[in-house]
C-alpha atoms as a PDB file:
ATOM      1  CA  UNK A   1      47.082 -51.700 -52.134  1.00  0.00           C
ATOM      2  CA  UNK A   2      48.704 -52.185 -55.497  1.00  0.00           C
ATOM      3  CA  UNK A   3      47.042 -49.977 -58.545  1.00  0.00           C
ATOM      4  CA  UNK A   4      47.478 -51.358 -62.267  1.00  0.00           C
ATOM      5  CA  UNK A   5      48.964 -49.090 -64.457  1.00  0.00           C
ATOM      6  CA  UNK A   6      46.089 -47.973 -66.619  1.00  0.00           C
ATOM      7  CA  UNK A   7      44.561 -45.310 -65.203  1.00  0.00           C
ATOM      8  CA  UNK A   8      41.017 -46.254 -66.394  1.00  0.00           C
ATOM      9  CA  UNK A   9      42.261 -49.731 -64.055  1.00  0.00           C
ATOM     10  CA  UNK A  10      43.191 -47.861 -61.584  1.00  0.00           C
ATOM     11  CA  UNK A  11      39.902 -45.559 -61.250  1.00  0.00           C
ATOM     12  CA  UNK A  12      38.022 -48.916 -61.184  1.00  0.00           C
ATOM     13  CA  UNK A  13      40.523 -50.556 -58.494  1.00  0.00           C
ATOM     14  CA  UNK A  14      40.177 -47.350 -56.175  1.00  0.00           C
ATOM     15  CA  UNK A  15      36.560 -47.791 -56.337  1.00  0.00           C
ATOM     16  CA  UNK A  16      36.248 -51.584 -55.407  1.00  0.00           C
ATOM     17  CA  UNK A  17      38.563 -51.265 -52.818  1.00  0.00           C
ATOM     18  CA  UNK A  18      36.701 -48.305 -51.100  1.00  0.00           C
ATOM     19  CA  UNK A  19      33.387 -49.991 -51.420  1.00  0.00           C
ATOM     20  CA  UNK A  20      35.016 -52.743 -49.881  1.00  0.00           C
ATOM     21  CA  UNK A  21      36.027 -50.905 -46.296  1.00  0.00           C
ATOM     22  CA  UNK A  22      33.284 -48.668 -46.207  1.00  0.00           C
ATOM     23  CA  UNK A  23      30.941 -48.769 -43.711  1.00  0.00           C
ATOM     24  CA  UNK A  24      27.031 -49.481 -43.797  1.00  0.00           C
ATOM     25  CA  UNK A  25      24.460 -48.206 -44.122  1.00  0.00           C
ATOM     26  CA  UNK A  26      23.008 -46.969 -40.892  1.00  0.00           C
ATOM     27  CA  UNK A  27      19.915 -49.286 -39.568  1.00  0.00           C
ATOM     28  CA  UNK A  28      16.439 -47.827 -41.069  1.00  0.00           C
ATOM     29  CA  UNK A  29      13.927 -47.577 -38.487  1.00  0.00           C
ATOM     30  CA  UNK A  30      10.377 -46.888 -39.621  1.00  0.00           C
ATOM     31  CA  UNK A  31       9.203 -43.444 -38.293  1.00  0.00           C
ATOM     32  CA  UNK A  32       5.903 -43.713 -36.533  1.00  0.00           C
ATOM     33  CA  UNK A  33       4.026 -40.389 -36.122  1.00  0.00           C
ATOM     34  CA  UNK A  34       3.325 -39.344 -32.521  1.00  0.00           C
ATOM     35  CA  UNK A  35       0.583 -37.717 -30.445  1.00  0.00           C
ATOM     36  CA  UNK A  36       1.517 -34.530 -28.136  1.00  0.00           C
ATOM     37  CA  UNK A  37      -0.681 -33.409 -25.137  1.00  0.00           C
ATOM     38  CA  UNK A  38      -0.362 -31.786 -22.093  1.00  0.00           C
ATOM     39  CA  UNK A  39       0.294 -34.176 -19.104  1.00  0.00           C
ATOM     40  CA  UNK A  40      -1.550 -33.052 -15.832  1.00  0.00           C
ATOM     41  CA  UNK A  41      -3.348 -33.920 -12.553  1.00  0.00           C
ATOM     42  CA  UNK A  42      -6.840 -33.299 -11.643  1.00  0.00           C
ATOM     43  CA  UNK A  43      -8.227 -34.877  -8.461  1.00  0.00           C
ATOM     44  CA  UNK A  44      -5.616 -37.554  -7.879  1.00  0.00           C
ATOM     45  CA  UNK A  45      -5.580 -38.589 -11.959  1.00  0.00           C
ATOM     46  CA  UNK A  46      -3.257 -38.012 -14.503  1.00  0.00           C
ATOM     47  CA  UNK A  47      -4.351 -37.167 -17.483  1.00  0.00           C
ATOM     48  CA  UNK A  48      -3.406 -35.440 -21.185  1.00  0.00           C
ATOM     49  CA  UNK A  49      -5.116 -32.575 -23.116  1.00  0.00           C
ATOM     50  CA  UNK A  50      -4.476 -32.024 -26.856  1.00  0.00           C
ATOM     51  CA  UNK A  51      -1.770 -29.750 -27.214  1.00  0.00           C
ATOM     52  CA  UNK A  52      -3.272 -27.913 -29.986  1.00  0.00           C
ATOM     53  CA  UNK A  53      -6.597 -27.016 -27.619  1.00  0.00           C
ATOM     54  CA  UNK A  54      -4.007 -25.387 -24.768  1.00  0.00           C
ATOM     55  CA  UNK A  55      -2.690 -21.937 -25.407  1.00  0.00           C
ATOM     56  CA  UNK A  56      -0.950 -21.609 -22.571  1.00  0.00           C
ATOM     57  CA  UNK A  57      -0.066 -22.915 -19.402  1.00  0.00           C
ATOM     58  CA  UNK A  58       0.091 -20.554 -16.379  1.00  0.00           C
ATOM     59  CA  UNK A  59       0.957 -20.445 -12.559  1.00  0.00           C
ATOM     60  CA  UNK A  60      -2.336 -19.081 -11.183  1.00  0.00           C
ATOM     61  CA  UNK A  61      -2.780 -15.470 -11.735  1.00  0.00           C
ATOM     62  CA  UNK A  62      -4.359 -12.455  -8.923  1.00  0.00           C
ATOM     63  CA  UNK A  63      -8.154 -12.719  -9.918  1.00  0.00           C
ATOM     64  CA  UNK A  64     -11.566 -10.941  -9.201  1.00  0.00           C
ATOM     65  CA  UNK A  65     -14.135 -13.175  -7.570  1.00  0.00           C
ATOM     66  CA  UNK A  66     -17.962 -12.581  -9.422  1.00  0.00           C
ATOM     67  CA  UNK A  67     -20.817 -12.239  -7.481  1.00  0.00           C
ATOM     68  CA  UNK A  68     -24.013 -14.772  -8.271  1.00  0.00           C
ATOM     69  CA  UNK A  69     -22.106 -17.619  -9.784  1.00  0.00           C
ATOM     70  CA  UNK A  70     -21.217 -21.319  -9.082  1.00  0.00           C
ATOM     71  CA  UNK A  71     -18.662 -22.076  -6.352  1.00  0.00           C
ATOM     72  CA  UNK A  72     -16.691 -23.934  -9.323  1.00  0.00           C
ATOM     73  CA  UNK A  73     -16.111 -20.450 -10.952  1.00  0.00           C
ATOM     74  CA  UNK A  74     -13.211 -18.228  -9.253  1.00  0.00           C
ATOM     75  CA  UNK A  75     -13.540 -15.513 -10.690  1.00  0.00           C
ATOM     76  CA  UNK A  76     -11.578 -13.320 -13.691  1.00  0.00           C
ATOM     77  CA  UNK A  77      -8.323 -12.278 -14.333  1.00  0.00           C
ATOM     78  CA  UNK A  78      -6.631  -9.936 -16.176  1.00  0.00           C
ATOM     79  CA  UNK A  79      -4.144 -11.687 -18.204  1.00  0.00           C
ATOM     80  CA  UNK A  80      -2.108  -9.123 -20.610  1.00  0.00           C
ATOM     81  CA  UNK A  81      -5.043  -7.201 -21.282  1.00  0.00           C
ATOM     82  CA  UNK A  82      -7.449 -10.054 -21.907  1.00  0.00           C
ATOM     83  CA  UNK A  83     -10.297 -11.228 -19.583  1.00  0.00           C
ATOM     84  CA  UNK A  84      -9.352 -14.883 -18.308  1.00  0.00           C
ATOM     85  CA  UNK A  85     -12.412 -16.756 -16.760  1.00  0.00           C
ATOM     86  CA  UNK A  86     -10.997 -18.896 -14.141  1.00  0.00           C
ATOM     87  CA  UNK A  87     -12.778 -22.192 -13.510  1.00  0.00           C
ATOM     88  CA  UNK A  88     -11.893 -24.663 -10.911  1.00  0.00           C
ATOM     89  CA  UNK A  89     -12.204 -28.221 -12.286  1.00  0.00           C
ATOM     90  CA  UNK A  90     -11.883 -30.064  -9.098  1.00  0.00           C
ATOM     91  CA  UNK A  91     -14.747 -28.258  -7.607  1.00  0.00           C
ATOM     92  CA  UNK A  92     -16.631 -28.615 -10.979  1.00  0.00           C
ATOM     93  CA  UNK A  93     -16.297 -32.245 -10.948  1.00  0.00           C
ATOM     94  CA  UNK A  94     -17.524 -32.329  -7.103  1.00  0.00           C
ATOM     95  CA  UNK A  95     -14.270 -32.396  -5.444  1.00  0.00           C
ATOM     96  CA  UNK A  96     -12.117 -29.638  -4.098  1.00  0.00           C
ATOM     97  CA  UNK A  97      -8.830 -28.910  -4.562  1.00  0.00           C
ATOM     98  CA  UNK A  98      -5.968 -27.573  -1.341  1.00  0.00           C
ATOM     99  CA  UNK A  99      -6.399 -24.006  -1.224  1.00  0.00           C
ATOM    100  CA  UNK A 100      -2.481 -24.108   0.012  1.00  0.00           C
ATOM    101  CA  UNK A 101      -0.757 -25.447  -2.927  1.00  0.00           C
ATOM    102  CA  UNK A 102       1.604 -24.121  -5.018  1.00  0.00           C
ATOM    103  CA  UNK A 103       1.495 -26.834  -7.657  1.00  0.00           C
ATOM    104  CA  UNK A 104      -2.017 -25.378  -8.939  1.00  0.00           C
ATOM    105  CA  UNK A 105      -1.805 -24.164 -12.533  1.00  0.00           C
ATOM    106  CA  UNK A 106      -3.825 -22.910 -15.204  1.00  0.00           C
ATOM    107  CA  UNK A 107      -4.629 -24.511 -18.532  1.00  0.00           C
ATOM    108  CA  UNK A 108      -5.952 -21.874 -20.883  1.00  0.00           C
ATOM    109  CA  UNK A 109      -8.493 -23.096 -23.680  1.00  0.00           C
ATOM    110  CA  UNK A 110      -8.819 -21.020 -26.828  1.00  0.00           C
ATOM    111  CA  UNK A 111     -11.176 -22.561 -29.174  1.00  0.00           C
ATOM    112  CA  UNK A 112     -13.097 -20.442 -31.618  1.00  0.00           C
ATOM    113  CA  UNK A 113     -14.699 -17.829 -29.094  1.00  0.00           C
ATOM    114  CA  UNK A 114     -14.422 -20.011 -26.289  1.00  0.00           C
ATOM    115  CA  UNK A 115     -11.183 -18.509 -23.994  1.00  0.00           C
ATOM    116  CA  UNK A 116     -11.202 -20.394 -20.456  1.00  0.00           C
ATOM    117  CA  UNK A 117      -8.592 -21.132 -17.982  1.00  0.00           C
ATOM    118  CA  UNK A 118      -9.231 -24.367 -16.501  1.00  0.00           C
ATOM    119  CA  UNK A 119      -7.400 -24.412 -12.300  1.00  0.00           C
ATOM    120  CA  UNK A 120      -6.000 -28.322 -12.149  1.00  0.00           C
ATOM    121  CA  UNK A 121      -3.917 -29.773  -9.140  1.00  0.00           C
ATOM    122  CA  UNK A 122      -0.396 -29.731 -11.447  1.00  0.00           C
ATOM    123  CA  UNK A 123       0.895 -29.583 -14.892  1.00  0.00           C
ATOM    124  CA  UNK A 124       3.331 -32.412 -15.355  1.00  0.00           C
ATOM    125  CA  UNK A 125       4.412 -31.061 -18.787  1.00  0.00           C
ATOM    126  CA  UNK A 126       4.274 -32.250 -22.523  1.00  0.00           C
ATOM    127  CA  UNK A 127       4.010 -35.704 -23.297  1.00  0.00           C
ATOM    128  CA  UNK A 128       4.511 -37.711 -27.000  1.00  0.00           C
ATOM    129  CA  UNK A 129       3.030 -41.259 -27.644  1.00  0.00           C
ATOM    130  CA  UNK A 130       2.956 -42.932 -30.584  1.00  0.00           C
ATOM    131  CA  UNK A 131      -0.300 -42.863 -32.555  1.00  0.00           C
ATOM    132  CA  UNK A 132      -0.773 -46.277 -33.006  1.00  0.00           C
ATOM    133  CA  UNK A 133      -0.920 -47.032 -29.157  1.00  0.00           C
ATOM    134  CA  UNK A 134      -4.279 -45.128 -29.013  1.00  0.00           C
ATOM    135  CA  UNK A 135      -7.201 -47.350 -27.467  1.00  0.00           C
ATOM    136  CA  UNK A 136     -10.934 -45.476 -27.469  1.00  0.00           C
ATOM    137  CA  UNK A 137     -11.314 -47.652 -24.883  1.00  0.00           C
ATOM    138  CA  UNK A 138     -11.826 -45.866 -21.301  1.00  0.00           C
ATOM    139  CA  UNK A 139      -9.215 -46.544 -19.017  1.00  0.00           C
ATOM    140  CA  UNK A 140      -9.816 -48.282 -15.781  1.00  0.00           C
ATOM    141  CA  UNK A 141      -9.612 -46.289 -12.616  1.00  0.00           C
ATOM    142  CA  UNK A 142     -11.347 -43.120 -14.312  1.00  0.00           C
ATOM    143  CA  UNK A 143     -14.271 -41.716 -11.852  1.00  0.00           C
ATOM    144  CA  UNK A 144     -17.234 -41.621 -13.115  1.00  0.00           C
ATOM    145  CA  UNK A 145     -17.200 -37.442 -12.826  1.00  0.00           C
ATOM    146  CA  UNK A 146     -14.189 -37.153 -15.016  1.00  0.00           C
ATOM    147  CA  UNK A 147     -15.690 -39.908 -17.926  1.00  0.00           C
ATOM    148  CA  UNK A 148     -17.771 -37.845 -20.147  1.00  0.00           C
ATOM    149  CA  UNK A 149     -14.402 -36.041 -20.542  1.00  0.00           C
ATOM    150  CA  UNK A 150     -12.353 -38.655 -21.533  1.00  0.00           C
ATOM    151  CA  UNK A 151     -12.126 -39.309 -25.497  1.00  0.00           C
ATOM    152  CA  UNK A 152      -9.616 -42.662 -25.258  1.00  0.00           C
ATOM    153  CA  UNK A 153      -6.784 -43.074 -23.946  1.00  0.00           C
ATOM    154  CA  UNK A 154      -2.478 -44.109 -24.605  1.00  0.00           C
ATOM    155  CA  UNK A 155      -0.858 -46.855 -23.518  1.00  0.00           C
ATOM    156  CA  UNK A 156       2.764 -46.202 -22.354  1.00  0.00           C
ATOM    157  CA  UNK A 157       4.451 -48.195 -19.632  1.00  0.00           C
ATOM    158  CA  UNK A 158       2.548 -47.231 -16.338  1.00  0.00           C
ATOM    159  CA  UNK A 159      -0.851 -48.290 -18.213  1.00  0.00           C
ATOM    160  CA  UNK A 160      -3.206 -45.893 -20.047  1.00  0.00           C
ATOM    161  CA  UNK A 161      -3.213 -42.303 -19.888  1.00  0.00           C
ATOM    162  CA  UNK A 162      -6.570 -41.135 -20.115  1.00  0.00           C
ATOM    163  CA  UNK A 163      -7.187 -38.279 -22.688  1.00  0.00           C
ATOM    164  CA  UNK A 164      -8.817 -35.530 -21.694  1.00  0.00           C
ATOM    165  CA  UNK A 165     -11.132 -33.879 -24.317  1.00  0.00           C
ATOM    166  CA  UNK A 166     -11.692 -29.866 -23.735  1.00  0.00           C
ATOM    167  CA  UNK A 167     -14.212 -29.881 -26.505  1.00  0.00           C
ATOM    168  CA  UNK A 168     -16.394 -32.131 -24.539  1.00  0.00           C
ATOM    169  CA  UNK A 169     -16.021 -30.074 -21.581  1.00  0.00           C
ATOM    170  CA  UNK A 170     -17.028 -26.939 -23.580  1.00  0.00           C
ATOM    171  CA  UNK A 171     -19.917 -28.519 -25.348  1.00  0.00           C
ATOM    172  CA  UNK A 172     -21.232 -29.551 -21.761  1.00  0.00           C
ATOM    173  CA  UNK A 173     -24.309 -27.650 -20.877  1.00  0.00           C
ATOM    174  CA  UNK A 174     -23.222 -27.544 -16.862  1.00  0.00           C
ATOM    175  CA  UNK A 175     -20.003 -25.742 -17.987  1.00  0.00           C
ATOM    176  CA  UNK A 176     -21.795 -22.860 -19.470  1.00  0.00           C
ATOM    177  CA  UNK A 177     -24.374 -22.391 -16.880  1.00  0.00           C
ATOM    178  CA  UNK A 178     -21.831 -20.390 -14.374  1.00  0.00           C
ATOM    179  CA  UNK A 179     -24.655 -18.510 -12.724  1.00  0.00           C
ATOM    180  CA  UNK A 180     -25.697 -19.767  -9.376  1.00  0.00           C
END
């Protein structure tokens, strides 16, 4: 590259010439906001809970069983100093899950004054879909058991994942009524 002799001229030439073999601009993609929940399995269906309505996510802790309650409720355990009511959701919903398994974990709900742990088959971890694929729709292949818990669902490339809403659960009068 040949500069003029002016060096106003040659300010200007430098400038052209490095606009010239400069790269692009990188491709703008639009950002679409996304949805994360907590991916699990409870009686052969996965599903996703808000992550904002889990606290925590445990492997199932030593627990006290409690006389005079239903068979759905395993008992308490002490969980850093806390209280944990342990409640099986497979037996809840009329199923049962494998006494055997190590998969079993523990969602634990803290809403308000509401602490729970909630025993499902597996935690699968954290999942992220983008908000605009949300149908209210119910998915197919929900059981009928599990539907008054569902609050829409996500479509990703397997199908819909079915959302599961703890607030529903909580605001169910069966859930509260632990005492056989």
């Amino acid at each position: 590259m040949q500069l003029p002799e002016e060096p106003f001229a040659q300010l200007v030439a430098l400038a052209n010439h490095s606009v010239a073999v400069a790269p692009g601009l990188p491709q703008q993609y639009d950002i679409v906001p996304e949805w994360t929940g907590i991916s699990f399995e409870l009686g052969g269906v996965r599903l996703v809970a808000p992550m904002g309505q889990v606290t925590e996510i445990l492997t199932l802790p030593p627990y006290t069983r409690l006389p005079s309650v239903q068979d759905w409720v395993r008992g308490v355990a002490n969980v850093r100093g806390r209280l944990l009511p342990l409640m099986d959701m497979e037996a809840f919903l009329g199923g049962a899950l494998d006494r055997t398994r190590k998969s079993h974990r523990v969602l634990v709900l803290e809403m308000g004054e509401f602490y729970s742990g909630l025993i499902v088959s597996s935690v699968r971890g954290m999942e992220t879909f983008p908000v605009d694929q949300y149908s209210p729709d119910m998915p197919e292949g929900i059981p009928d058991v599990l539907k008054p818990y569902i609050d829409g669902a996500y479509a990703q490339e397997e199908g819909l994942r079915a959302v599961f809403s703890p607030e529903k659960l909580i605001q169910d009068d069966r859930f509260y009524n632990v005492a056989a």
